[in-house]
C-alpha atoms as a PDB file:
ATOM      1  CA  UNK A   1       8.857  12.359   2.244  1.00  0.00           C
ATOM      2  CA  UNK A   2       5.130  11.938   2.222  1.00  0.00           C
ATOM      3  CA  UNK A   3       1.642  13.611   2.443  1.00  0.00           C
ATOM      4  CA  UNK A   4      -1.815  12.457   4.022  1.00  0.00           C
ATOM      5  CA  UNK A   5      -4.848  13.880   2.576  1.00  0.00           C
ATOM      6  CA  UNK A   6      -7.901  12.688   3.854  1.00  0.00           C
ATOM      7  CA  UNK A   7     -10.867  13.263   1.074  1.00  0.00           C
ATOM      8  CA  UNK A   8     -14.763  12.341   1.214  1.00  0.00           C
ATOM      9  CA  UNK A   9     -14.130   8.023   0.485  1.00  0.00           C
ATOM     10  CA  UNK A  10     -10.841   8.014   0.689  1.00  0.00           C
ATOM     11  CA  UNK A  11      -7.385   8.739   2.471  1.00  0.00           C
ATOM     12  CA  UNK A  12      -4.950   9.513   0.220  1.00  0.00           C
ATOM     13  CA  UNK A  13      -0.959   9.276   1.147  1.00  0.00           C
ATOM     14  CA  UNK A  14       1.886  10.188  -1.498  1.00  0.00           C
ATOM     15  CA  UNK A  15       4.946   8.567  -1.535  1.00  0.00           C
ATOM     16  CA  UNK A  16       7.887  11.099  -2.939  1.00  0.00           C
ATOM     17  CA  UNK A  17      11.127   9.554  -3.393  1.00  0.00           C
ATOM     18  CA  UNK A  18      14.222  11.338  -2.050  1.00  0.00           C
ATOM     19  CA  UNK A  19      16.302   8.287  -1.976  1.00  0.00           C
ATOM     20  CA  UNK A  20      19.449   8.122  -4.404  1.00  0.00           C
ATOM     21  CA  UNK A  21      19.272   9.311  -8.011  1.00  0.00           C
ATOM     22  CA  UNK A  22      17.435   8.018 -10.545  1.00  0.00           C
ATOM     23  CA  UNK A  23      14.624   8.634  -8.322  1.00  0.00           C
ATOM     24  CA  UNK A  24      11.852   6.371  -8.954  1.00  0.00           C
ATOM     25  CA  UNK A  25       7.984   7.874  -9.830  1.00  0.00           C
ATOM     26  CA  UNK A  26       5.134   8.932  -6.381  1.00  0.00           C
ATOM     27  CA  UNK A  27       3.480   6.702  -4.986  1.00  0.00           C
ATOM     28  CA  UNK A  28       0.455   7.238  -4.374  1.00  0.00           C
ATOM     29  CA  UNK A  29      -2.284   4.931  -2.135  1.00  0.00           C
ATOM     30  CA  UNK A  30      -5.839   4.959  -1.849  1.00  0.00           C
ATOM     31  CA  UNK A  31      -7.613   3.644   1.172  1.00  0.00           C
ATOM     32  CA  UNK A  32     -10.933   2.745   1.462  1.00  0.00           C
ATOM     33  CA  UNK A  33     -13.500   0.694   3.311  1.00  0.00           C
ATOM     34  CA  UNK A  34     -12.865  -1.780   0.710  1.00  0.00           C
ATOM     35  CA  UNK A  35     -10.365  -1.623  -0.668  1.00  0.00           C
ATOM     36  CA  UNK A  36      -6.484  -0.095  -0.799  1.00  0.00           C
ATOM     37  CA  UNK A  37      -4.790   0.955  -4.296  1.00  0.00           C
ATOM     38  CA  UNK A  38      -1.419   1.291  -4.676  1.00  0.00           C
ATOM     39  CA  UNK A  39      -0.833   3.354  -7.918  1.00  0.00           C
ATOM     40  CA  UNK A  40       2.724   4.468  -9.677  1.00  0.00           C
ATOM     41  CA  UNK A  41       3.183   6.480 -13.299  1.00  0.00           C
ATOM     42  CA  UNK A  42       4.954   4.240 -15.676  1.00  0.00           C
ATOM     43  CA  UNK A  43       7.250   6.797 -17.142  1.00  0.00           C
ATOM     44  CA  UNK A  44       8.653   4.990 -20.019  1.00  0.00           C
ATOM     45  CA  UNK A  45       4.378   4.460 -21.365  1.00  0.00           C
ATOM     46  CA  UNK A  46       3.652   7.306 -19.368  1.00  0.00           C
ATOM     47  CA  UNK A  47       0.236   5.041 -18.181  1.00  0.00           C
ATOM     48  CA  UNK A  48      -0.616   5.064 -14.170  1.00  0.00           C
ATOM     49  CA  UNK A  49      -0.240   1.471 -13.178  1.00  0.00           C
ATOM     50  CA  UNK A  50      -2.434   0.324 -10.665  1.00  0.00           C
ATOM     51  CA  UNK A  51      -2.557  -2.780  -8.248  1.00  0.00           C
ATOM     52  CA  UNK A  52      -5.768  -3.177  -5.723  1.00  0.00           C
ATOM     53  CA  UNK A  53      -5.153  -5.021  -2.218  1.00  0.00           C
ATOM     54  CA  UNK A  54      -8.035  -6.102  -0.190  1.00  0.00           C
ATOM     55  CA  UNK A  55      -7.753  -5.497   3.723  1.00  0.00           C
ATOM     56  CA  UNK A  56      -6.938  -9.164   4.488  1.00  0.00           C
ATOM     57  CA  UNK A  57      -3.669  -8.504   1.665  1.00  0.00           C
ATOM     58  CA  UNK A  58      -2.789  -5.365   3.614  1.00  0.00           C
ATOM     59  CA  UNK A  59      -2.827  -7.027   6.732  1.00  0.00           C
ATOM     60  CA  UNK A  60      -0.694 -10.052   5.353  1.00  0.00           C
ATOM     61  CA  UNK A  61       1.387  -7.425   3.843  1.00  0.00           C
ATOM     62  CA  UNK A  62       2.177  -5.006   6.706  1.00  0.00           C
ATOM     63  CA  UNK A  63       2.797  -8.747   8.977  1.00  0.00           C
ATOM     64  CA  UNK A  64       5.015  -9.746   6.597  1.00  0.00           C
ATOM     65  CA  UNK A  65       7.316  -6.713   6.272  1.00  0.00           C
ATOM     66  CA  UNK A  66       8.141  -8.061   9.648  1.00  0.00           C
ATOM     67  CA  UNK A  67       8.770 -11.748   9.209  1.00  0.00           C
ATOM     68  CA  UNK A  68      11.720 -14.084   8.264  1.00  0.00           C
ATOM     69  CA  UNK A  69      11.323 -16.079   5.199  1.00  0.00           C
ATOM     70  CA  UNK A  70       8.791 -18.844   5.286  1.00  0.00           C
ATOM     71  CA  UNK A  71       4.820 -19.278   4.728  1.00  0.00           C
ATOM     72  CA  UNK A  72       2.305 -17.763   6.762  1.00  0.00           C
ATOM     73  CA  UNK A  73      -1.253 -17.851   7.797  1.00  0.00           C
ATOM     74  CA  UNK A  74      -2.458 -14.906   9.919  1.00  0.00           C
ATOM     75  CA  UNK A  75      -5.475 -16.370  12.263  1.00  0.00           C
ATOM     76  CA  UNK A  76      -7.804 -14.556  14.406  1.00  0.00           C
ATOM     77  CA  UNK A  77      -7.060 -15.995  18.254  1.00  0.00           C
ATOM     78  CA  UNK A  78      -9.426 -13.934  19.958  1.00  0.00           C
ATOM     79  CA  UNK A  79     -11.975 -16.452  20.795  1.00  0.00           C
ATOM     80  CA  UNK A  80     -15.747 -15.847  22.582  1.00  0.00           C
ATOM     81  CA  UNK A  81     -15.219 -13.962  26.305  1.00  0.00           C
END
């Protein structure tokens, strides 16, 4: 299950896990202009972990989900019309 929220800088999607038990902690990403957060509580120090992708990592990220192993480089082929 998840939620969108869309706020004044931000949209905001939750992650809720409904997968097999233990269940794991939300999910919960930040997307901005700049930036995208990925952020998760860490139950056993009970501190909110966060990691921050740029666009360009989200981009690798979402291409890669779809990839065999190996090493990539996304290019831009569009070229001048």
């Amino acid at each position: 299950m998840f939620t969108i929220e869309h706020e004044f800088d931000a949209t905001v999607i939750t992650l809720v896990d409904e997968g097999e038990i233990p269940l794991q902690e939300d999910v919960i990403i930040n997307s901005f202009a700049e930036c995208v957060t990925l952020e998760q509580l860490d139950a056993r120090t009970d501190t909110m972990q966060k990691i921050t992708l740029s666009p360009e990592q989200l981009r690798d990220l979402a291409a890669a989900l779809d990839l065999p192993e190996g090493v990539y480089q996304l290019r831009d082929v569009s070229g001048p019309e």
